[in-house]
Protein backbone atom coordinates (compact mmCIF):
# COMPACT_ATOMS: atom_id res chain seq x y z
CA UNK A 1 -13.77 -12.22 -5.22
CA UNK A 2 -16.39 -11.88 -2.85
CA UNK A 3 -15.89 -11.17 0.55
CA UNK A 4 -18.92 -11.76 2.87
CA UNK A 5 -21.52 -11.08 0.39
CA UNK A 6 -19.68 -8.08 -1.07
CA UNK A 7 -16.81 -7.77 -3.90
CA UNK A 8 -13.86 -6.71 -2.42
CA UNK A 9 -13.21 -3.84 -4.21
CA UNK A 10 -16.17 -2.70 -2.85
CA UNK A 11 -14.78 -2.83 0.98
CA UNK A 12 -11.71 -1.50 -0.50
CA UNK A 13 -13.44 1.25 -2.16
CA UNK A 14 -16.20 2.31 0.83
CA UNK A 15 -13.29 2.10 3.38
CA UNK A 16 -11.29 4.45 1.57
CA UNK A 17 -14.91 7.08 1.95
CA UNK A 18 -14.59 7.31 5.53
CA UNK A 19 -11.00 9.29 4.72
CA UNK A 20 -11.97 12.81 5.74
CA UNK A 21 -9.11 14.14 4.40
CA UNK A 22 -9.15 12.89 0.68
CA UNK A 23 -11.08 15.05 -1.52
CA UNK A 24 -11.98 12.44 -4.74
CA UNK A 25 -11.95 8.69 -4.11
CA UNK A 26 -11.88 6.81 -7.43
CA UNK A 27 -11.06 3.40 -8.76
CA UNK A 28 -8.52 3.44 -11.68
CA UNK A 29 -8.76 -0.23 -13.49
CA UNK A 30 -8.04 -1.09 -17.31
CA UNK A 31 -10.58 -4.03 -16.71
CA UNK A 32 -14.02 -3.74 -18.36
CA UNK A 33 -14.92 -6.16 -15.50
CA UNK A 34 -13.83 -4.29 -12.75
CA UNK A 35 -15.28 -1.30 -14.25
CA UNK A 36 -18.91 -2.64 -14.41
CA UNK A 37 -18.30 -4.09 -10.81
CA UNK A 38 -17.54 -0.67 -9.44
CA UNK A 39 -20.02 1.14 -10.93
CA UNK A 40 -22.93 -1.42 -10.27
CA UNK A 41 -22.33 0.23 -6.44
CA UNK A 42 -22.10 3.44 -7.38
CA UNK A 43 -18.46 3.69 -7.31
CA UNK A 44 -16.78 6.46 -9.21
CA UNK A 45 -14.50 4.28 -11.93
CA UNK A 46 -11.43 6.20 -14.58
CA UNK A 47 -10.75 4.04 -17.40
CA UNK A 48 -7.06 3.88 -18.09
CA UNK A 49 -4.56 2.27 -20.53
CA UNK A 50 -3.41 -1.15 -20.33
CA UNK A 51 0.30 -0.63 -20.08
CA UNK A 52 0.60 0.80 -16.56
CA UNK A 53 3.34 -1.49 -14.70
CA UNK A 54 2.22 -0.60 -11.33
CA UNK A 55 -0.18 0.52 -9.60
CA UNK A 56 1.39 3.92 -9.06
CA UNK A 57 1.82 3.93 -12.63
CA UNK A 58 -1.73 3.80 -13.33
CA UNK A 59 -2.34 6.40 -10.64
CA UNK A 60 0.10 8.80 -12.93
CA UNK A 61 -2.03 8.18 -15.54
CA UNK A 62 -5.32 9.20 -13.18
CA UNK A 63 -2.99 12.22 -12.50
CA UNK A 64 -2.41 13.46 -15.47
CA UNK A 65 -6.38 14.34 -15.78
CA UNK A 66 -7.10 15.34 -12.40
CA UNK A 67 -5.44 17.97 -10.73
CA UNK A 68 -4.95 17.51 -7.12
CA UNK A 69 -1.50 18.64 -4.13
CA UNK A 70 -1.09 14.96 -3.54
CA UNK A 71 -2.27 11.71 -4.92
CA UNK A 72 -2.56 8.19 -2.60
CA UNK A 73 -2.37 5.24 -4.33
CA UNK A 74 -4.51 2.44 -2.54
CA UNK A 75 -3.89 -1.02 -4.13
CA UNK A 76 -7.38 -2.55 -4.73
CA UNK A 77 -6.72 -5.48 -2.59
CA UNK A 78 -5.08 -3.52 0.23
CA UNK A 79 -8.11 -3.94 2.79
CA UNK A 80 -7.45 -1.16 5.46
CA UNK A 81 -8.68 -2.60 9.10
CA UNK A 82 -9.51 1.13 10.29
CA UNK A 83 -10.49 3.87 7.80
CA UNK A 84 -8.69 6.51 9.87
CA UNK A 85 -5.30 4.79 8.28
CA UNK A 86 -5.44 7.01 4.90
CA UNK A 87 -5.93 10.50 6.62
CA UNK A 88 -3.17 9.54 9.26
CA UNK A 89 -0.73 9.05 6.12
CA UNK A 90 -2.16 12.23 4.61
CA UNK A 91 -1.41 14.45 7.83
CA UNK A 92 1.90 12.93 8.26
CA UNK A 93 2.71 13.81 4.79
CA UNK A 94 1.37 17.46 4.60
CA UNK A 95 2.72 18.12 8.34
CA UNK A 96 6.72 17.15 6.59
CA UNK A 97 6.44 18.68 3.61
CA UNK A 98 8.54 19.63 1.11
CA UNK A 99 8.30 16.07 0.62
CA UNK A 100 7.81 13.66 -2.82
CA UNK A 101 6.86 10.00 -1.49
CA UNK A 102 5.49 8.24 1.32
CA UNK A 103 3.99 5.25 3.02
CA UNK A 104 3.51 3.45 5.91
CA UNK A 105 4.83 0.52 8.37
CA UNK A 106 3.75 -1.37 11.07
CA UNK A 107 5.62 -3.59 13.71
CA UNK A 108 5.48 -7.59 13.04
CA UNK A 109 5.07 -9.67 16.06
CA UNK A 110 3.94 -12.79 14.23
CA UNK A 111 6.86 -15.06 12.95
CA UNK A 112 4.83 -16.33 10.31
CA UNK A 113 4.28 -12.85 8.90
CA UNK A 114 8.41 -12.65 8.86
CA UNK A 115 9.12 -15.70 6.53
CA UNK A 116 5.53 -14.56 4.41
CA UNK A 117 6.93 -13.70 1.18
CA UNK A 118 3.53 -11.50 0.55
CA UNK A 119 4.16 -9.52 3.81
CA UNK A 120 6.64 -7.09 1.78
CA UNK A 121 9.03 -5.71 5.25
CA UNK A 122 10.81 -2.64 4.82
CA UNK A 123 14.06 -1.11 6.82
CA UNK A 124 14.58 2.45 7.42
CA UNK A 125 17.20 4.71 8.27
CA UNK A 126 17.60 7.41 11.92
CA UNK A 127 15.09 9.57 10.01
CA UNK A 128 12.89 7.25 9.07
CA UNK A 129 13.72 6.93 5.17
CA UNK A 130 13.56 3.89 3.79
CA UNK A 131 16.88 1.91 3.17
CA UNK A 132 15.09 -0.76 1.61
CA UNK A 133 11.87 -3.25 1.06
CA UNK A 134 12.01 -7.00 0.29
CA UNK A 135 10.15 -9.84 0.52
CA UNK A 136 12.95 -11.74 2.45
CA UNK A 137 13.10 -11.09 6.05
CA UNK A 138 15.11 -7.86 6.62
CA UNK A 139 16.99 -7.12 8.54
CA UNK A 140 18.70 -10.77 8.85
CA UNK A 141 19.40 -11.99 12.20
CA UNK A 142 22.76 -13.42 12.11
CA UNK A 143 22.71 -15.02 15.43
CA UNK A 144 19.63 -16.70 14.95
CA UNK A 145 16.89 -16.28 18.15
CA UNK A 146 15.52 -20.15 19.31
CA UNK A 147 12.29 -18.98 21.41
CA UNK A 148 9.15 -18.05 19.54
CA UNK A 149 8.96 -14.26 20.71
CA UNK A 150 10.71 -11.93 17.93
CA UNK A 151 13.03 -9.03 19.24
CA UNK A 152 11.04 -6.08 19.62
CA UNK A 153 11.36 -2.99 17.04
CA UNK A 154 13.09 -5.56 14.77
CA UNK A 155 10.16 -6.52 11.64
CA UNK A 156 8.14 -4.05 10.13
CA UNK A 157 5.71 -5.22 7.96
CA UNK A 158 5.11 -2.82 4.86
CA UNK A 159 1.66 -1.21 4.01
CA UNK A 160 0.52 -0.82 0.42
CA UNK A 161 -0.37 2.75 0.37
CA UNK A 162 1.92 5.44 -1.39
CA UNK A 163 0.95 9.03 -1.22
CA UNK A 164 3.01 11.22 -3.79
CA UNK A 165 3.19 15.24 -4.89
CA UNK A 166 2.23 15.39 -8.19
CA UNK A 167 6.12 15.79 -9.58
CA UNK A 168 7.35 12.93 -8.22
CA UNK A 169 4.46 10.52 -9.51
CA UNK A 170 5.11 12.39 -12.80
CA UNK A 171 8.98 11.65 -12.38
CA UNK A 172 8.45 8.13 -10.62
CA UNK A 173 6.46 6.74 -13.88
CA UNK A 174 9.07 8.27 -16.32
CA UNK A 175 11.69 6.18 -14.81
CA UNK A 176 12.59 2.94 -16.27
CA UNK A 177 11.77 -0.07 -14.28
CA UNK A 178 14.73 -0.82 -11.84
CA UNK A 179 16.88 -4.38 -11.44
CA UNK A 180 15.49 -4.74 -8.34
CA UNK A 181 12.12 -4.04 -8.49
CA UNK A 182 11.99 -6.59 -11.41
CA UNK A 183 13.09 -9.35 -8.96
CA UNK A 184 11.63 -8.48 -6.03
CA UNK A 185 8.06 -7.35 -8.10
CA UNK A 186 7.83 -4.09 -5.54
CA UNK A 187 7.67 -1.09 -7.45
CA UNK A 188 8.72 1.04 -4.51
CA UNK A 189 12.10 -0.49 -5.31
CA UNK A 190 12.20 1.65 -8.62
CA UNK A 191 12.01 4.58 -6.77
CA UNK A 192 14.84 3.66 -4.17
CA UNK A 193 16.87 3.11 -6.98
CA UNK A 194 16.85 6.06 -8.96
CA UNK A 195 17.31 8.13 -5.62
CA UNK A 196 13.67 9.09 -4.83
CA UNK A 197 13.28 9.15 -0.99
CA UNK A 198 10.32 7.73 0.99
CA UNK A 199 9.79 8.70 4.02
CA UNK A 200 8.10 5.67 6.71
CA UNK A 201 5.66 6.47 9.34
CA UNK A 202 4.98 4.12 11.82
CA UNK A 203 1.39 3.57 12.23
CA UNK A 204 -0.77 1.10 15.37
CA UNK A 205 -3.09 0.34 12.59
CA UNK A 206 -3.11 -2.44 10.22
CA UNK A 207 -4.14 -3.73 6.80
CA UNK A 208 -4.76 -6.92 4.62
CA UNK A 209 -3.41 -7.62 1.43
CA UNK A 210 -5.52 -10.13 -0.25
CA UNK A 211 -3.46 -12.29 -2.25
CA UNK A 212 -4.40 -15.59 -1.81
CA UNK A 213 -7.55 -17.54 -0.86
CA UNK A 214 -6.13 -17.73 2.52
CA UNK A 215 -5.78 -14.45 2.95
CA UNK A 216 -9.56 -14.04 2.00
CA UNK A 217 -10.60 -16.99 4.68
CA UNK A 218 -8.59 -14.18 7.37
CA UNK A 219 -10.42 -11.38 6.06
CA UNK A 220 -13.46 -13.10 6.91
CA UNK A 221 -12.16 -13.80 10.20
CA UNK A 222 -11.75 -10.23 10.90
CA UNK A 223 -15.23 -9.42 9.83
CA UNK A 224 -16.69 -11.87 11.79
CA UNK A 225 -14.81 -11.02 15.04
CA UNK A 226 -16.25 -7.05 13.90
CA UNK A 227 -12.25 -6.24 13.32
CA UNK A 228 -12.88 -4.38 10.51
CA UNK A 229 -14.15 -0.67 11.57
């Protein structure tokens, strides 16, 4: 899809350049057409297999012929707002290490977003370990609020970036696919399941997961209100 004259890999792809902290930025796809779209901009494109699951799974793949300390796995319709997003995650995660798996959240203050079964929400625990991630609004609110303003430090929306050390992407793509991640379709799930621990950052910045047409129509919005940065 295009988004304002562009493909939207392409954003994807140039916003992820502006990361001064990420070595190699490359596009991993098992679609001839995606391939010849990246590389018509000069994008740097690995050809994979086509029975990666995930995403992550595909970035194993990518790992397993480039060596690297840690590999983060930006979901090609994951449009970051600000570029400075990916080497936040990336200090957070060197700064904590001996770590395996991370990512990102970000406070909901929209309603709508709540009830949005594409805004994935995630719970963590005192540390800031995720307890879990769902589609569903989590956690439920048994005495349910009547006036428009949520409770504050309540809904955190998810954000689809994963940063892993090598090991545990290795280990993470071993692992059969988990009862829950099959239902809820989150892969992070797979990991929570077989007792790999993410650790959740909370970050002021934001992104846009392009799922829909309508999603593309607010992507446009942000680009024409100069959002995007």
């Amino acid at each position: 899809m295009n988004l304002s004259g562009k493909p939207l890999i392409q954003w994807v792809y140039e916003r992820a350049l502006l990361s001064k902290e990420a070595a190699r930025v490359v596009v991993a796809t098992d679609d001839p057409r995606i391939e010849e779209t990246v590389r018509s901009f000069g994008g740097e494109v690995i050809t994979t297999g086509s029975t990666a699951r995930t995403g992550s799974d595909r970035v194993a793949e990518v790992a397993g012929r480039v060596s690297a300390d840690a590999y983060l796995n930006l979901q090609g319709d994951e449009l970051i707002v600000d570029g400075t997003i990916l080497d936040e995650l990336i200090r957070s995660f060197d700064a904590a290490q001996p770590l395996g798996m991370g990512t990102l959240k970000r406070e909901i203050t929209d309603r709508a977003e709540v009830s949005n079964p594409n805004v994935v929400k995630v719970v963590t625990d005192e540390d800031g370990f995720a307890l879990y991630f769902s589609r569903s609004p989590i956690p439920h609110l048994r005495d349910n609020i009547s006036n428009a303003q949520l409770p504050p430090k309540t809904f955190y929306k998810h954000l689809g970036l994963y940063i892993f050390k090598g090991e545990i992407l290795k280990m993470f793509s071993s692992l059969p696919s988990g009862f829950l991640e099959g239902h809820e379709k989150l892969e992070q799930l797979r990991a929570l399941e077989h007792g790999i621990r993410i650790k959740v950052w909370e970050t002021n910045h934001d992104s846009l997961r392009v799922d829909t047409r309508e999603d593309l129509k607010q992507a446009e919005g942000l680009l024409s209100k100069k959002r995007l940065r």
